[in-house]
Protein backbone atom coordinates (compact mmCIF):
# COMPACT_ATOMS: atom_id res chain seq x y z
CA UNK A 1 -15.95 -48.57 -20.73
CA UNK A 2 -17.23 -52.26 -21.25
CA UNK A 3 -13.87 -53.53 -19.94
CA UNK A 4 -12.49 -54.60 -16.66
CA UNK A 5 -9.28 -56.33 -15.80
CA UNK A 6 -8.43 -58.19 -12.86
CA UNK A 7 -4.65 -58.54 -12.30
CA UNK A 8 -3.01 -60.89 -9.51
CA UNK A 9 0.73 -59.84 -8.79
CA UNK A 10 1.44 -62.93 -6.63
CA UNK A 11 0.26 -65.55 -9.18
CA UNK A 12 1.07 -62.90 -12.39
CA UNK A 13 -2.47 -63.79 -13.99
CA UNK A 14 -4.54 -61.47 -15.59
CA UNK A 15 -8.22 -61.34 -16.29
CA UNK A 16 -9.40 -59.44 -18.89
CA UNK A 17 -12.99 -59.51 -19.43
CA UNK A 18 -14.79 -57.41 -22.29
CA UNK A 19 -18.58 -56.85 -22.65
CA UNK A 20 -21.48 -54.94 -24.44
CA UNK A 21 -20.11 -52.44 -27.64
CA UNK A 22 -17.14 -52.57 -27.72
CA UNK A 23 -14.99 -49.86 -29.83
CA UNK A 24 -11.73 -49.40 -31.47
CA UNK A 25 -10.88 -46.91 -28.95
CA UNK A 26 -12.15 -49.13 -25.61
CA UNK A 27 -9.29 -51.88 -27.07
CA UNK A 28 -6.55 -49.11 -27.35
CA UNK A 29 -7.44 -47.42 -23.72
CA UNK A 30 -6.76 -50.88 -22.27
CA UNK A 31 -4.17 -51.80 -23.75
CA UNK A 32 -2.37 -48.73 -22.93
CA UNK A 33 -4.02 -49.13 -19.12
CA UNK A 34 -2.05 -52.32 -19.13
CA UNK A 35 0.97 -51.39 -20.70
CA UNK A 36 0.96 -48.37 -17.72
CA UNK A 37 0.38 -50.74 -14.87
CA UNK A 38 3.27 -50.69 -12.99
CA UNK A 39 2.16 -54.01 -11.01
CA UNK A 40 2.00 -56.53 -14.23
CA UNK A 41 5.58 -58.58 -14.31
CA UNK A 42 7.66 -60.04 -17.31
CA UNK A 43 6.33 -63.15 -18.06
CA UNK A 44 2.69 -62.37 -17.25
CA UNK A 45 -0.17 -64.60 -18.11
CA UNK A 46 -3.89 -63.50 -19.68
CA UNK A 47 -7.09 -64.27 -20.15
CA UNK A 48 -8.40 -62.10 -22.28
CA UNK A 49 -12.51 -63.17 -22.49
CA UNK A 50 -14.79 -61.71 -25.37
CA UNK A 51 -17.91 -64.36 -24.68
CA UNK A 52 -20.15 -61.25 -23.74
CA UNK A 53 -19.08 -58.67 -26.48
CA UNK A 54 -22.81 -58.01 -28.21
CA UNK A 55 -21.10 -55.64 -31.32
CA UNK A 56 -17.82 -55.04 -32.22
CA UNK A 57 -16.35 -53.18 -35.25
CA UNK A 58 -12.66 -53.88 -34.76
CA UNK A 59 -10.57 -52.37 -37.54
CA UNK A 60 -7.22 -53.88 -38.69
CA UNK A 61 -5.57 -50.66 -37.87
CA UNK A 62 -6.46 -51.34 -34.64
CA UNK A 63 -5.20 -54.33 -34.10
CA UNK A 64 -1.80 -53.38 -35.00
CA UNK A 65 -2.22 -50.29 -32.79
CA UNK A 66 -2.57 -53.28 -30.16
CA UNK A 67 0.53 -54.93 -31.58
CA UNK A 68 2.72 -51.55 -31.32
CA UNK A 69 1.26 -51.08 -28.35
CA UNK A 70 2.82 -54.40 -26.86
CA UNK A 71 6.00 -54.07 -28.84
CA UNK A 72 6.55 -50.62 -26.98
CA UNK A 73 5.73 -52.27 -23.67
CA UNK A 74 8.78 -55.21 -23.88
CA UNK A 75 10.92 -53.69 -22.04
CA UNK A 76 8.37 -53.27 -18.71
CA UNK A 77 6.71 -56.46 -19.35
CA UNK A 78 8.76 -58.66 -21.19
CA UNK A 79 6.67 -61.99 -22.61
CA UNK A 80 3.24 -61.46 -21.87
CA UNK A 81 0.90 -64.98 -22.38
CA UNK A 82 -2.55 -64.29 -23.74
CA UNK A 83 -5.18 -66.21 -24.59
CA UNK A 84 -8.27 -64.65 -25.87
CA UNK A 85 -11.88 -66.36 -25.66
CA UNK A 86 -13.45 -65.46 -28.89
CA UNK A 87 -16.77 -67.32 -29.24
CA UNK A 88 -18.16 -65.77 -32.28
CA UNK A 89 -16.45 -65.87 -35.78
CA UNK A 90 -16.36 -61.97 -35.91
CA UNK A 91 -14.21 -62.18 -32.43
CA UNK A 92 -12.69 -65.51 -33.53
CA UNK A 93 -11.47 -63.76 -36.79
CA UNK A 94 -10.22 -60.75 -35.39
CA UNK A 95 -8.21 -62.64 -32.49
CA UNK A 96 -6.30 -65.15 -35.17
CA UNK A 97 -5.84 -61.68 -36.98
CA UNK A 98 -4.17 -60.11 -34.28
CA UNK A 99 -2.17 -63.32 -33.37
CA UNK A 100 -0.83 -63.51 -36.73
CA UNK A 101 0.23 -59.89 -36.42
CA UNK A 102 1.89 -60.56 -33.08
CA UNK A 103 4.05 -62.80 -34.20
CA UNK A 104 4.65 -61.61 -37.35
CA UNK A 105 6.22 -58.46 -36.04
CA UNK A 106 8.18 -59.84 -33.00
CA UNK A 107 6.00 -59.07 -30.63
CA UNK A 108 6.45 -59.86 -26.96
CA UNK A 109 3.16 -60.82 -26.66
CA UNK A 110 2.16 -64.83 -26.81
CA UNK A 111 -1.20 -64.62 -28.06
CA UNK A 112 -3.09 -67.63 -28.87
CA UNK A 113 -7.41 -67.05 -29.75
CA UNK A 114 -9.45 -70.07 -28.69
CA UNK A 115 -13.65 -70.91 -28.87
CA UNK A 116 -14.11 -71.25 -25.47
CA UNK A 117 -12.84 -70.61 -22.29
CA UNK A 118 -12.09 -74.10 -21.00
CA UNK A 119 -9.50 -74.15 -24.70
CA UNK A 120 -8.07 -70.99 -23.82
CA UNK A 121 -7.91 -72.16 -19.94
CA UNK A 122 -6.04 -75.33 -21.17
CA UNK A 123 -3.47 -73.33 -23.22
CA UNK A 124 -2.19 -71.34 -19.90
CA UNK A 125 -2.64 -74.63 -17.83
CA UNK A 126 1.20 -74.94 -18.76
CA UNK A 127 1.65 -72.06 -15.31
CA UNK A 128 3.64 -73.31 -12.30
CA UNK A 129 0.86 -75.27 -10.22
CA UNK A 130 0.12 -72.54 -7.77
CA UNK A 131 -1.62 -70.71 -10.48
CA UNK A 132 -3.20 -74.07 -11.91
CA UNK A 133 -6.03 -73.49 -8.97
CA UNK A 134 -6.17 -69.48 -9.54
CA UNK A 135 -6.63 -69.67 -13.53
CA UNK A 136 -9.34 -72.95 -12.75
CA UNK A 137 -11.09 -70.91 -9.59
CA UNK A 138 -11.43 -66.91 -11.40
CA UNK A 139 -14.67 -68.03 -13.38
């Protein structure tokens, strides 16, 4: 699966990084992965990076898949702050997409889709300042 995720229970950041072909499928299996993870606290932050995703054919049903997903997940989880990296206008397009359906359906999940990772660094750079180092140092 051309997906790995790196999650740090002291500072409550997660790393999400997403490469290759990616499929409708891949997105589901780790979102469910995450919404399983018994280590990830309310109030967790994300970066969620899509700069080395070659092909993607993300539906719309998928995304609110994704969105039910996270709606299901509120009561483990609570808030959960992620910013995607979405450097192409396919991945740009389908991360406002699925921000817009976040919100739109009361979703627990913050998400906010940025051009670059430095943006979408900048966004979460509102952590406590212990994390300010972690977020700047996991490159």
């Amino acid at each position: 699966m051309p997906v790995t995720y790196d999650y740090d229970p002291e500072s409550n950041m997660m790393w999400t990084r997403f490469w290759g072909d990616v499929t409708n499928q891949e997105l589901i299996d780790q979102a469910l992965a995450v919404a399983r993870d018994p280590r990830i606290k309310p109030g967790a932050r994300e970066l969620a990076d899509f700069s080395d995703v070659e092909q993607a054919q993300i539906l719309p049903d998928t995304l609110e898949q994704l969105v039910t997903i996270d709606c299901n997940s509120k009561d483990a989880h609570g808030v959960l702050w992620t910013a995607i990296v979405a450097p192409t206008d396919f991945s740009f397009g389908m991360a406002r997409m699925f921000e817009a359906l976040s919100e739109s359906s009361g979703s627990p999940a913050k998400v906010r889709a940025f051009r670059t990772r430095e943006a979408a660094k900048s966004w979460l750079s509102g952590l406590p300042r212990t994390l300010h180092a972690r977020v700047a140092a996991h490159e």
